[in-house]
Protein backbone atom coordinates (compact mmCIF):
# COMPACT_ATOMS: atom_id res chain seq x y z
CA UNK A 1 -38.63 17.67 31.24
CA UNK A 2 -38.18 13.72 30.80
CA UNK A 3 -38.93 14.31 27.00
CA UNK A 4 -36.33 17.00 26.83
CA UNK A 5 -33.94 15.67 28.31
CA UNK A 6 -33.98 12.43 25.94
CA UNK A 7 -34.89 14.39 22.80
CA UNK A 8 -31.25 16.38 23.56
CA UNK A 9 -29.19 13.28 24.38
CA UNK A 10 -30.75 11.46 21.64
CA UNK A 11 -29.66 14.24 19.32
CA UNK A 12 -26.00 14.06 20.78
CA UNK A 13 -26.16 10.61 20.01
CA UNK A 14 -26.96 10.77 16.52
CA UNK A 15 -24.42 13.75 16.22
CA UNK A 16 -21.82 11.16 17.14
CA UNK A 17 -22.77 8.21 15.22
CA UNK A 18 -22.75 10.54 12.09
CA UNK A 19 -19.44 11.52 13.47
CA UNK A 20 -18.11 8.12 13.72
CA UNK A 21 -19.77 6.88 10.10
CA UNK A 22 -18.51 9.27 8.37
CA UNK A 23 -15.00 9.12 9.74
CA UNK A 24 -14.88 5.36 9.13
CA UNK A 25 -15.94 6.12 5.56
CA UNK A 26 -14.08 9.09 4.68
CA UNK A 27 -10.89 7.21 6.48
CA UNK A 28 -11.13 4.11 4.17
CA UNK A 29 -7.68 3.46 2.15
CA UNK A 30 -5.74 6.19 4.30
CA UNK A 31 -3.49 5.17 7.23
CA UNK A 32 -5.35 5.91 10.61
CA UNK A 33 -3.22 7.07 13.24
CA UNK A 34 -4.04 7.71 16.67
CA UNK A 35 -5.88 10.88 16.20
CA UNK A 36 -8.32 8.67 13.90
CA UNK A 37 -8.71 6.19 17.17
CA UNK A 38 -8.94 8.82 20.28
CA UNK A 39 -12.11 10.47 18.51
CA UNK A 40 -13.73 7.12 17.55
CA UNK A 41 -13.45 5.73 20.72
CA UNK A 42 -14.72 9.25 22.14
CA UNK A 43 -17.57 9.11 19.85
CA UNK A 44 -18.51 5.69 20.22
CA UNK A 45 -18.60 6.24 24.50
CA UNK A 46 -20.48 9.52 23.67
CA UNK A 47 -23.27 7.43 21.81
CA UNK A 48 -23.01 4.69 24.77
CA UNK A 49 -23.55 6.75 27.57
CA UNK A 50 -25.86 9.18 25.64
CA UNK A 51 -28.61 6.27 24.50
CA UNK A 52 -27.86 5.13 28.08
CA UNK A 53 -29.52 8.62 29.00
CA UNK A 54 -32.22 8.36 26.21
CA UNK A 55 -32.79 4.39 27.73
CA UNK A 56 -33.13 5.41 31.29
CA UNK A 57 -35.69 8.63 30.58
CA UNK A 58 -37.93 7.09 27.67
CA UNK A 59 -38.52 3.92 29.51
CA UNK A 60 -37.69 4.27 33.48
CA UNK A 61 -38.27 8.07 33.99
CA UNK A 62 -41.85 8.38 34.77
CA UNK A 63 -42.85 10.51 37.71
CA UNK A 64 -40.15 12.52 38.11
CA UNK A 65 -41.46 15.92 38.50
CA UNK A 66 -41.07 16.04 42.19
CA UNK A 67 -37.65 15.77 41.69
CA UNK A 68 -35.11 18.56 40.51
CA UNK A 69 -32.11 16.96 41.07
CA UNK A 70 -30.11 14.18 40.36
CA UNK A 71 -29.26 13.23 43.84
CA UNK A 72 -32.79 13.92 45.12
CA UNK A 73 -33.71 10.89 43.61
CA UNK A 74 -34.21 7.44 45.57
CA UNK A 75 -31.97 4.12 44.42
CA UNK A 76 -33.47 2.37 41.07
CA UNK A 77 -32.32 1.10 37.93
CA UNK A 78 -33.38 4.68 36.44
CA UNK A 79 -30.74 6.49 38.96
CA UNK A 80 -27.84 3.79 37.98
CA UNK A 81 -28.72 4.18 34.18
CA UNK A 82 -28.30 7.99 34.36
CA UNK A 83 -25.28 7.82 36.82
CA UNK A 84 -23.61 5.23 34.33
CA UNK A 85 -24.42 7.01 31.15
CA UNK A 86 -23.55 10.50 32.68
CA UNK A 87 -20.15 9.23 33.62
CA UNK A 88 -19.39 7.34 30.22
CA UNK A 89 -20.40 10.73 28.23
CA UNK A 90 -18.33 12.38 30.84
CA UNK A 91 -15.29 10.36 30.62
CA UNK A 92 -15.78 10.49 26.25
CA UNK A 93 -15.59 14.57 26.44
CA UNK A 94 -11.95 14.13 26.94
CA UNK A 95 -11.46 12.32 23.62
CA UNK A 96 -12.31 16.19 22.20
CA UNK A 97 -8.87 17.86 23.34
CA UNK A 98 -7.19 14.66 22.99
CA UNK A 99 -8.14 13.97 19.52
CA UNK A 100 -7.03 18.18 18.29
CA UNK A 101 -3.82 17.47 20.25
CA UNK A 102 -2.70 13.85 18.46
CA UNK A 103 -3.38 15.70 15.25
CA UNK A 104 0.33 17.97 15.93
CA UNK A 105 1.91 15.06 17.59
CA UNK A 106 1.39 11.50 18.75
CA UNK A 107 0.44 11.17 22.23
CA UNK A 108 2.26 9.14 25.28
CA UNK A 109 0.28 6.48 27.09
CA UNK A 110 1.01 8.16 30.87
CA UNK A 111 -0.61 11.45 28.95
CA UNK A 112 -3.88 9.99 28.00
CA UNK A 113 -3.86 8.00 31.41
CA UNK A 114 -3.17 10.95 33.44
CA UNK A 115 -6.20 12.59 31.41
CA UNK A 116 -8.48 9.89 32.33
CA UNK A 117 -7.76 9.88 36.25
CA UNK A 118 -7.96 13.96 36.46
CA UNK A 119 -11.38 13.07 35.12
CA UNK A 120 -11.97 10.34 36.84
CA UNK A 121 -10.65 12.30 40.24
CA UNK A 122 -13.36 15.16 39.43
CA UNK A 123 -16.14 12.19 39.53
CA UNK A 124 -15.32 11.45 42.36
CA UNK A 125 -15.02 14.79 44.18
CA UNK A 126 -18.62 15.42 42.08
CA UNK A 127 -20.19 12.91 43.68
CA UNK A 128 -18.82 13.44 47.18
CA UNK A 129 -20.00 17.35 46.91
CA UNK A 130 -23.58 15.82 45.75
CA UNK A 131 -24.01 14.06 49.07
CA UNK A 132 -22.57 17.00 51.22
CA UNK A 133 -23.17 20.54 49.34
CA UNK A 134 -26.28 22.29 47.68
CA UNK A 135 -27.35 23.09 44.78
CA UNK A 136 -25.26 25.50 44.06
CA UNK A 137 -21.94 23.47 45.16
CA UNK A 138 -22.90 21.35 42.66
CA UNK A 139 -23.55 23.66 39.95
CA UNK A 140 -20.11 25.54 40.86
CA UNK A 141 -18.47 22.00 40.53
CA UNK A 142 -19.85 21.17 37.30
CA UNK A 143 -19.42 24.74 35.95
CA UNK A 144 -15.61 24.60 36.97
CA UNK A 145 -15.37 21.17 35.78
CA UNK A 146 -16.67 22.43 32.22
CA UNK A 147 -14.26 25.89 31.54
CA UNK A 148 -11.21 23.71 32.34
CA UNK A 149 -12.25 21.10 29.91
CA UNK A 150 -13.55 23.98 27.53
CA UNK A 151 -9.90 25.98 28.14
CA UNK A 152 -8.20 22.83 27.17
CA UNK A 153 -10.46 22.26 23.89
CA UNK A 154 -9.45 26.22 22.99
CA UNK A 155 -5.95 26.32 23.68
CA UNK A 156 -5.91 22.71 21.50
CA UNK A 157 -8.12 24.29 18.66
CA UNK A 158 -5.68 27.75 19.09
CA UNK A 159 -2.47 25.84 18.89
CA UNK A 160 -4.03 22.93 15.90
CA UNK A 161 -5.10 26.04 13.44
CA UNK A 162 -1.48 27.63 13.75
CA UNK A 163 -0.32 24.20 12.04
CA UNK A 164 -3.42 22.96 10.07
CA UNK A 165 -5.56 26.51 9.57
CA UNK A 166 -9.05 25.69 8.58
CA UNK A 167 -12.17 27.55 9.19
CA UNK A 168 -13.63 25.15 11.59
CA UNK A 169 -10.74 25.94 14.27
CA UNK A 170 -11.20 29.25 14.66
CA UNK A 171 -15.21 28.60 14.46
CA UNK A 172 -14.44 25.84 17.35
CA UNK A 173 -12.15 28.80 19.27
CA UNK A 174 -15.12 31.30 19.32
CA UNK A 175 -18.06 28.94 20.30
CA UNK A 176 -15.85 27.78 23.40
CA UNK A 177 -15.15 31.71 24.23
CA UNK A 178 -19.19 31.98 24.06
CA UNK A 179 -19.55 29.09 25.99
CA UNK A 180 -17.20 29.57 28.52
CA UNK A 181 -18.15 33.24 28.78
CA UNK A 182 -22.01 31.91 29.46
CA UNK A 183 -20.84 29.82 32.33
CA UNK A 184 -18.70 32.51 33.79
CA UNK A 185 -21.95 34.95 34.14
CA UNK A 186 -23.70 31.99 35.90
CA UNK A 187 -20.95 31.12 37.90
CA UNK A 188 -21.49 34.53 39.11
CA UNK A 189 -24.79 34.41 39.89
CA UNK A 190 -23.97 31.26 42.15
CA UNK A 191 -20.94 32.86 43.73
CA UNK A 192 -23.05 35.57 44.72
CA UNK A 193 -25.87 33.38 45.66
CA UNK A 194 -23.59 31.63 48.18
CA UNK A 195 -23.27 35.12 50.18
CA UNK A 196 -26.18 36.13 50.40
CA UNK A 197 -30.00 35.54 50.30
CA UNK A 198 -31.25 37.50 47.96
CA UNK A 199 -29.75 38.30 44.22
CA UNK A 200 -31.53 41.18 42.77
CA UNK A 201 -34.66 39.98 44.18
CA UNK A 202 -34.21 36.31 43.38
CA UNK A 203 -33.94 33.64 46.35
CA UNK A 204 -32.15 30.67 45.85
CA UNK A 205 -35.43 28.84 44.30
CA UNK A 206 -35.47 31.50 42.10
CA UNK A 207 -32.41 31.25 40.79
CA UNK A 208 -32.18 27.51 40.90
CA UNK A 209 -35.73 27.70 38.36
CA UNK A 210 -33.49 29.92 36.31
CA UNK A 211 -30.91 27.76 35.78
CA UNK A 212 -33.31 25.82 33.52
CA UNK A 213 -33.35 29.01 31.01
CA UNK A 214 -29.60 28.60 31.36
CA UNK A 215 -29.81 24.85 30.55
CA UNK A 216 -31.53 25.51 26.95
CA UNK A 217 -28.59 28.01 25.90
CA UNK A 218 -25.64 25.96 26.86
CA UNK A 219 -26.91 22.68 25.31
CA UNK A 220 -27.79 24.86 22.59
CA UNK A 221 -23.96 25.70 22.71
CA UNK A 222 -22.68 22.25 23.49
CA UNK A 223 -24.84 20.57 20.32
CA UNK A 224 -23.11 23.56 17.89
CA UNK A 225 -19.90 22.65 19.64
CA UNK A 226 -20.19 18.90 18.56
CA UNK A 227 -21.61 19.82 14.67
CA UNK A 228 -18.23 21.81 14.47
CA UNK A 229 -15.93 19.17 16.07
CA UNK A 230 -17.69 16.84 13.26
CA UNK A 231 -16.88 18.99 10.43
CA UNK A 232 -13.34 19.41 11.63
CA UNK A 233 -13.34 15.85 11.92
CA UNK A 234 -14.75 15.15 8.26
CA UNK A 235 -12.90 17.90 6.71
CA UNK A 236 -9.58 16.81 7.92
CA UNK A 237 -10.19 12.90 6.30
CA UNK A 238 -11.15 14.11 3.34
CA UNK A 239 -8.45 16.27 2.85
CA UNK A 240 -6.29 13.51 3.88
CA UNK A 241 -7.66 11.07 1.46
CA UNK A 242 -7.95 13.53 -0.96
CA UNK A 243 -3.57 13.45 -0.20
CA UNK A 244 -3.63 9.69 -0.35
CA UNK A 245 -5.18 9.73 -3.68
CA UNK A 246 -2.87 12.44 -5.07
CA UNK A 247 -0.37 10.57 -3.43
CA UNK A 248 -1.70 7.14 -5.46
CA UNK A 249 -1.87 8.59 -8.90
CA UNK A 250 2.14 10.49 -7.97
CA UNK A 251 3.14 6.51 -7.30
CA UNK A 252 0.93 5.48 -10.22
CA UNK A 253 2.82 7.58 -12.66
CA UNK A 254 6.32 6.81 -10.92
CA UNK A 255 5.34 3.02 -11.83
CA UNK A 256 4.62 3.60 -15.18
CA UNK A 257 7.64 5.59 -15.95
CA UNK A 258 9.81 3.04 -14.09
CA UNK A 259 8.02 0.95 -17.12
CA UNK A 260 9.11 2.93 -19.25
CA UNK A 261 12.43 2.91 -18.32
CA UNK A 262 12.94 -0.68 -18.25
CA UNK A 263 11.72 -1.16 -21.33
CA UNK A 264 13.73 0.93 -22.81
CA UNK A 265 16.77 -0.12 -21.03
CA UNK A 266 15.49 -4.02 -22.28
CA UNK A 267 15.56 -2.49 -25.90
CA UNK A 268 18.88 -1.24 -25.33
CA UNK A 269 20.34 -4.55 -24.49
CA UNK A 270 18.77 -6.36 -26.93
CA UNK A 271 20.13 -3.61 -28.97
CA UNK A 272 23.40 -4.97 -27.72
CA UNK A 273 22.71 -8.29 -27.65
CA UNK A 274 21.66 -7.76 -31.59
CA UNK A 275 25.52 -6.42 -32.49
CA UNK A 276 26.79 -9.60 -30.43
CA UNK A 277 25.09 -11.94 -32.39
CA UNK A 278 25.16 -10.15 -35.50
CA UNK A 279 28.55 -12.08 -37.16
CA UNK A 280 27.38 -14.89 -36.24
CA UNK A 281 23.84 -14.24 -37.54
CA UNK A 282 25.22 -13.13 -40.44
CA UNK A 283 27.03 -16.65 -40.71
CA UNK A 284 24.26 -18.45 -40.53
CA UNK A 285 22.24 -16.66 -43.02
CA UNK A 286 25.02 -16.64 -45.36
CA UNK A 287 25.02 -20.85 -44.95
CA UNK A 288 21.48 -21.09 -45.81
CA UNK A 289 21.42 -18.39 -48.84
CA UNK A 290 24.80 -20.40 -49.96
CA UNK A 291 22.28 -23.86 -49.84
CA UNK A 292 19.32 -22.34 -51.44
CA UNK A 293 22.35 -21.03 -54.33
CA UNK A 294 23.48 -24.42 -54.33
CA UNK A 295 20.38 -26.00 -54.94
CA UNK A 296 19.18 -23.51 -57.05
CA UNK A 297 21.88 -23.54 -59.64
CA UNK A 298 21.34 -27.74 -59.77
CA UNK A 299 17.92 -27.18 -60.28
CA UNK A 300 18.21 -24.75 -63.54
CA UNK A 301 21.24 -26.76 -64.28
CA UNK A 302 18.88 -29.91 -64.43
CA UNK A 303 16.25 -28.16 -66.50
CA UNK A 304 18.63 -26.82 -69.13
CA UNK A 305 19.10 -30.12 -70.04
CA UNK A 306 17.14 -31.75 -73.03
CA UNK A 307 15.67 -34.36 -71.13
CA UNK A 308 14.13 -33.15 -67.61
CA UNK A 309 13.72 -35.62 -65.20
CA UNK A 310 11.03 -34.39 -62.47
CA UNK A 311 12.47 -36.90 -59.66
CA UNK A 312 15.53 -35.74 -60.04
CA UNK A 313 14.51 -32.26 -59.10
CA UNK A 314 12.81 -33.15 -56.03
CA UNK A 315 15.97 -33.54 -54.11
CA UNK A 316 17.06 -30.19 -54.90
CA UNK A 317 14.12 -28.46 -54.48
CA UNK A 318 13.28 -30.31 -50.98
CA UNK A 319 17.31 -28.73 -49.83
CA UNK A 320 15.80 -25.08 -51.13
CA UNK A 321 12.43 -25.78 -48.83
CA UNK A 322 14.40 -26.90 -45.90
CA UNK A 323 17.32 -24.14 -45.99
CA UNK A 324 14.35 -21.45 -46.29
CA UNK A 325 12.38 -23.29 -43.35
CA UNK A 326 15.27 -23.25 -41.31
CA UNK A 327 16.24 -19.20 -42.47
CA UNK A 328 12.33 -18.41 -41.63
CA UNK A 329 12.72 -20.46 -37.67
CA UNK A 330 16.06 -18.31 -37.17
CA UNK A 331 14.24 -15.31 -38.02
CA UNK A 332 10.94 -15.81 -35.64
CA UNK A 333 13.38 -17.02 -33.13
CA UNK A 334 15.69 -13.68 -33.17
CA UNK A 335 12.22 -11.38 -33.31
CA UNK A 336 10.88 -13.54 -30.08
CA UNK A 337 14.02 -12.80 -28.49
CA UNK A 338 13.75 -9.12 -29.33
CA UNK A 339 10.44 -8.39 -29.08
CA UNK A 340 8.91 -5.30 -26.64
CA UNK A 341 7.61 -7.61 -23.63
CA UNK A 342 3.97 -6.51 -23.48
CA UNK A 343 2.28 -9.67 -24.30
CA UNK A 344 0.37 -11.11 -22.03
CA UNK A 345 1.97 -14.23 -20.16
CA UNK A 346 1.33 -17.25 -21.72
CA UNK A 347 1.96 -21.30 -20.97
CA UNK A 348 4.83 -22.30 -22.78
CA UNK A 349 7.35 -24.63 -22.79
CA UNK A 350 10.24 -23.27 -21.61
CA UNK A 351 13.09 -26.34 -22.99
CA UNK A 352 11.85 -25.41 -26.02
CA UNK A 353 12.12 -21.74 -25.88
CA UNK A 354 16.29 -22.60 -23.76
CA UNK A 355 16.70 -24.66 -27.51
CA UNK A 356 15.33 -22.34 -29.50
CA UNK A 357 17.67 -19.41 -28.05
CA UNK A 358 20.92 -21.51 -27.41
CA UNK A 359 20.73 -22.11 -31.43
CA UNK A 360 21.46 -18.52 -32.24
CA UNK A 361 24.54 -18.95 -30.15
CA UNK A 362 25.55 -21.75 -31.36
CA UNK A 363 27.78 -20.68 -34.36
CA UNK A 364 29.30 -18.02 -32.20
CA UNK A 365 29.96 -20.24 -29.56
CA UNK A 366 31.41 -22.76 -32.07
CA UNK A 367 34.18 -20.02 -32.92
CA UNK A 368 34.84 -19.83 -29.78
CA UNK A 369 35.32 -23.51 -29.63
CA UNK A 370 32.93 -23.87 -26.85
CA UNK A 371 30.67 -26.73 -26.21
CA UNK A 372 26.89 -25.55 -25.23
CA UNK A 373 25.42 -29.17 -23.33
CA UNK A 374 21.71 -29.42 -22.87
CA UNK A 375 20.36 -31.11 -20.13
CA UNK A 376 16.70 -29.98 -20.38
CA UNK A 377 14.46 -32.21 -18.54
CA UNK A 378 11.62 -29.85 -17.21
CA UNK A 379 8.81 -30.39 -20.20
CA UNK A 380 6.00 -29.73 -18.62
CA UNK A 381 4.48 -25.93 -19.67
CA UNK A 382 4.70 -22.94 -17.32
CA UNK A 383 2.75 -19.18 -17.08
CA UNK A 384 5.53 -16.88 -18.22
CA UNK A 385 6.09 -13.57 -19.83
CA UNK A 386 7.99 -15.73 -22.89
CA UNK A 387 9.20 -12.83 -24.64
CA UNK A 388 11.42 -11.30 -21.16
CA UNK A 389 12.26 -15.06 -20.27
CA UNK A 390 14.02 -15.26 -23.36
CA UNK A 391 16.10 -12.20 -22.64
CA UNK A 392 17.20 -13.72 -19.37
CA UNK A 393 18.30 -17.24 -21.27
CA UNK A 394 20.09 -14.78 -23.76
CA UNK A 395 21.95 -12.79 -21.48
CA UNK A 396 23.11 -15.88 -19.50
CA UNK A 397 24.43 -17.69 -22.66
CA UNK A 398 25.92 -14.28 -23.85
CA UNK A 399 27.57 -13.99 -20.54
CA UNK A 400 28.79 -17.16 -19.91
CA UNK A 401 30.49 -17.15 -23.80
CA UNK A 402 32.11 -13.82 -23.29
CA UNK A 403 33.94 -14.98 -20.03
CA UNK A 404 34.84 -18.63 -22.09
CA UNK A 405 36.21 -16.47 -24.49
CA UNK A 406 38.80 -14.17 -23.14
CA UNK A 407 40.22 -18.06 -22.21
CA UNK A 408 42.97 -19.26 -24.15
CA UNK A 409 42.48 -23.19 -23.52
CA UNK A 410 40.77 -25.90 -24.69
CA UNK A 411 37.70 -27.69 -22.99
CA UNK A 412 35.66 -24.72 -22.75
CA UNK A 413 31.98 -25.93 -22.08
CA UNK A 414 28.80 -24.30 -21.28
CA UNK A 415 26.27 -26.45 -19.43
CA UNK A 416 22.42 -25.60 -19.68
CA UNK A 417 20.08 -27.81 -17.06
CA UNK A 418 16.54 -27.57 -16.49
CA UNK A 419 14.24 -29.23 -14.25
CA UNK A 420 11.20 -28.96 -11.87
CA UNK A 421 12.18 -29.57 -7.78
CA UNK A 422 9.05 -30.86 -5.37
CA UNK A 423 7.55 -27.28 -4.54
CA UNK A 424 7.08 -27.15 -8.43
CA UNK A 425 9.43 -24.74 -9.20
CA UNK A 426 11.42 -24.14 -12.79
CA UNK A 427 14.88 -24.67 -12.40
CA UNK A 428 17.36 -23.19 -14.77
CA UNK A 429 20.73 -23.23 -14.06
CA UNK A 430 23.61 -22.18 -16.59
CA UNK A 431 26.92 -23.08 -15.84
CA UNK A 432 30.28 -22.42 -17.55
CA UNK A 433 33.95 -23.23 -16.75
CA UNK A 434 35.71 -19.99 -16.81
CA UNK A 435 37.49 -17.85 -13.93
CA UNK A 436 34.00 -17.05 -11.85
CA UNK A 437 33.10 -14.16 -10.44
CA UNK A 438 35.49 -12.19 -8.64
CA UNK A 439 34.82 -11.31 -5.30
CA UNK A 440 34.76 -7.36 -5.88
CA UNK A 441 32.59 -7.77 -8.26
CA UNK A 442 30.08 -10.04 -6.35
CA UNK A 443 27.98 -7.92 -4.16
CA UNK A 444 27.21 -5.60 -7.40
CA UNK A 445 26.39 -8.02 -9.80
CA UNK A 446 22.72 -7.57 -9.99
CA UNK A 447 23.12 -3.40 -10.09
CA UNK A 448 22.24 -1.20 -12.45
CA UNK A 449 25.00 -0.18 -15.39
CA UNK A 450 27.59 -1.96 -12.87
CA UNK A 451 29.93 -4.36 -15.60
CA UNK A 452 33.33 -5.74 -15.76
CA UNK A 453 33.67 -5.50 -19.41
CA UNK A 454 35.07 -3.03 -21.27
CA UNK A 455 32.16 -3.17 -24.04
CA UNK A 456 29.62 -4.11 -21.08
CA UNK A 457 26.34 -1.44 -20.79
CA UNK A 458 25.94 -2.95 -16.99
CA UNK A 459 22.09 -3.68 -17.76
CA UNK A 460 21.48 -7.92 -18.64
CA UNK A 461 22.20 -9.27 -15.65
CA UNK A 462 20.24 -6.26 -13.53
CA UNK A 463 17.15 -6.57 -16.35
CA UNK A 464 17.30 -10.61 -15.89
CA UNK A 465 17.81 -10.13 -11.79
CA UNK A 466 14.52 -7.89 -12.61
CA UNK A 467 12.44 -10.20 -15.08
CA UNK A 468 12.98 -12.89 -12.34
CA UNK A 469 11.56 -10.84 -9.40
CA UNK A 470 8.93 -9.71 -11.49
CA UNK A 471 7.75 -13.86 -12.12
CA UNK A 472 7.72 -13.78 -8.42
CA UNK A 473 11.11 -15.54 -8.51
CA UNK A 474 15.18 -15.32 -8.08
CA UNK A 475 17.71 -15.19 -9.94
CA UNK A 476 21.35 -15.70 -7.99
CA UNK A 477 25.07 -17.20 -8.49
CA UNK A 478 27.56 -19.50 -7.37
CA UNK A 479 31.11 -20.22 -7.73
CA UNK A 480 32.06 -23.21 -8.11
CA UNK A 481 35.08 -24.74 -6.23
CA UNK A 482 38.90 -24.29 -7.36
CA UNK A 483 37.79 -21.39 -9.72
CA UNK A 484 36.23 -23.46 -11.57
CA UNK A 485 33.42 -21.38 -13.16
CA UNK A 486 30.01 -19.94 -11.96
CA UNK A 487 26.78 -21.54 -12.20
CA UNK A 488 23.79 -18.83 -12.76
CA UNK A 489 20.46 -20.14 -11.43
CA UNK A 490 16.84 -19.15 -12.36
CA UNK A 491 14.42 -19.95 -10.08
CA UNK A 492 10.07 -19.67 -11.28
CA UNK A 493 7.18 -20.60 -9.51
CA UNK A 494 4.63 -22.33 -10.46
CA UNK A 495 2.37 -19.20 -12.33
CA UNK A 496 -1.39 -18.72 -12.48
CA UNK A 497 -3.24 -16.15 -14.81
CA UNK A 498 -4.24 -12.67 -13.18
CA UNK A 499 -5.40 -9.45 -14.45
CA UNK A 500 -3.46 -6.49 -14.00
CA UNK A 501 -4.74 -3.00 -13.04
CA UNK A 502 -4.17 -2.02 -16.73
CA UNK A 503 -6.71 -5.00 -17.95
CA UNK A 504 -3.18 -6.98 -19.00
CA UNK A 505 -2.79 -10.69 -17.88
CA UNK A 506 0.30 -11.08 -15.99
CA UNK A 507 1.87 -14.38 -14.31
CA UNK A 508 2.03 -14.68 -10.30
């Protein structure tokens, strides 16, 4: 009986140990609420107090035959094993009904307590009818005991499949009507037992040997009960992370369509940005197609001559090589500052790339008789996506021009300072002397398609607010005093390289 006993606990045991490893596996990268936590901590005081069981029979129950029952038995470390592990697996049956019932709604900490001392209460009274009743006092305990924690599991498993139907429920509902119907026919047999002597023939010894038969079919019961509880249990984590990862590649695709979008809204303000510059552009080209003219008309004026002097056409032809040098540098400058944004983030200078970028400004800020100042003294290199940076710098300078000039006055200056502070941080900060920001226009600044200007799209300073936060850094205003401009600061952090989900570098 020893070996039976320990071959059925063990089994529990390993029932709930698959139960817990697979719901700590199946539960990886999902949230796990309190449903997740009432079964594991059932199942992991079901394995305790089960090998407690398996413990005490394999290596203290020898020579037990003489005894039937639990309380025949005199004090020793077996007894105390098997009263301890009894009560733990006891006390970890309630995790069952608990753990159906937190899956509709979260539980309250004076519900579970309560739980625990109605249990704890019927231990008690248990142990108190062992020293005083019979055998079949304590059978009719235990029996009672079990359809009240078997009613509860049912009306749980009833109520759970009208909300989350699934096979296993209604699976779960029968095998407690079996098993409750079982231990009403021998509950039976022990009421009538307690009125009189003989049952059919069968005296009490009779009928307490028959109880055994009884044992094999309700821990035949109990063991199905647990398999289905497990596949309940690992049927409703997979179909939760089976959500999660629907729910991953739903966020996945919202990402890359909020990609999308940006870049398309970047394209459309450089698209702007492009028709801003483009007098001025067309200015400047028009200065250094006039010098190559120039030059060029000198040089075939010089060889038309009888007498061709090679030195003298040196001069000439070194103006030609510098004007189309310095058309070629505007060119890769405007196609940097245009460009789509998915290169990789690189280490660049960025006071070169602020110069670079303030001289396609500079003829239109020149019409505007506004002075750009550059104060750049940050030289060393930083990890930066160069191509958006450049966007930011463009739409500050572009800004900060417009409001100079709707301003009919002289001394109009932009101011352009860079440095690094102690933490190691890029400092931009662009500053201009116009009216400032107006205070209903303030908390807004940053938002989407939200502009002052007439001819404004209400995207640069919301894509630069964005480029920023995407570097991991800030970009934010301030007035100055006596309305005496604003002062737009960029704040970076010192980047590292990374690799992105998509295999792409990115700066952190």
């Amino acid at each position: 009986m020893s070996r039976y006993l320990a071959f059925y606990y063990a089994s529990i045991a390993l029932i709930v140990l698959s139960m817990l490893i697979s719901g700590i596996q199946l539960s990886k990268g999902i949230e796990r609420n309190q449903s997740f936590y009432l079964m594991s901590y059932a199942g992991l005081a079901a394995f305790a107090g089960a090998s407690l069981v398996v413990v005490a029979y394999l290596f203290f129950g020898n020579n037990l035959e003489q005894y039937r029952f639990f309380e025949e038995l005199p004090p020793s470390l077996f007894k105390k094993l098997l009263f301890l592990g009894y009560l733990i697996f006891t006390l970890s049956l309630l995790g069952q009904p608990l753990y159906f019932r937190a899956l509709r709604k979260r539980l309250t900490t004076n519900f579970i307590l309560s739980s625990l001392g109605c249990v704890s209460l019927f231990c008690l009274i248990f142990l108190e009818i062992g020293k005083r009743g019979n055998y079949l006092d304590r059978s009719f305990a235990v029996h009672i005991f079990s359809i009240c924690l078997l009613g509860w599991l049912l009306a749980e498993a009833i109520t759970s499949n009208k909300q989350l139907p699934t096979v296993w429920f209604n699976l779960i509902r029968s095998t407690c009507l079996i098993f409750i119907g079982v231990i009403v026919i021998w509950m039976t047999v022990v009421f009538l037992a307690n009125h009189q002597i003989y049952i059919l023939g069968f005296t009490y010894s009779d009928i307490a040997q028959f109880d055994f038969s009884f044992r094999f079919l309700r821990a035949a019961l109990f063991v199905f009960l647990q398999l289905l509880i497990l596949m309940n249990w690992a049927e409703y984590f997979s179909h939760n992370a089976i959500k999660v990862k629907m729910r991953d590649e739903q966020i996945q695709g919202l990402l890359l369509e909020k990609d999308i979008l940006i870049e398309n809204l970047s394209n459309k303000n450089a698209l702007v940005e492009t028709g801003a510059l483009s007098a001025g552009l067309a200015h400047e080209f028009n200065q250094f197609l006039a010098r190559i003219e120039l030059n060029s008309d000198e040089v075939l004026d010089k060889i038309n001559r009888p007498e061709v002097n090679l030195e003298d056409l040196k001069s000439s032809m070194g103006n030609i090589l510098k004007a189309n040098h310095s058309a070629a540098k505007l060119i890769i400058s405007l196609k940097k500052l245009f460009q789509s944004g998915k290169d990789a983030a690189v280490s660049i200078n960025l006071d070169k790339l602020i110069e670079e970028v303030a001289s396609l400004y500079a003829d239109r800020a020149r019409k505007s008789t506004i002075l750009i100042e550059l104060d750049l003294q940050a030289k060393e290199p930083i990890i930066v996506w160069d191509s958006l940076v450049r966007q930011v710098v463009a739409n500050l300078i572009s800004n900060a021009i417009e409001a100079l000039d709707s301003l009919d006055r002289n001394n109009k200056i932009i101011r352009i300072k860079s440095r690094y502070n102690e933490k190691g941080w890029y400092q931009l900060s662009v500053t201009d002397n116009g009216a400032g920001i107006r205070p209903a226009q303030a908390n807004k600044l940053f938002s989407l398609f939200a502009s002052s200007k007439s001819s404004g799209t209400g995207i640069g300073l919301w894509l630069s607010h964005y480029i920023a936060e995407r570097h991991q850094g800030s970009l934010t205003f301030q007035n100055l005093p006596n309305h005496g401009g604003v002062t737009f600061s960029l704040d970076i952090p010192p980047g590292k390289k990374s690799v992105g989900g998509d295999g792409s570098v990115m700066a952190v």
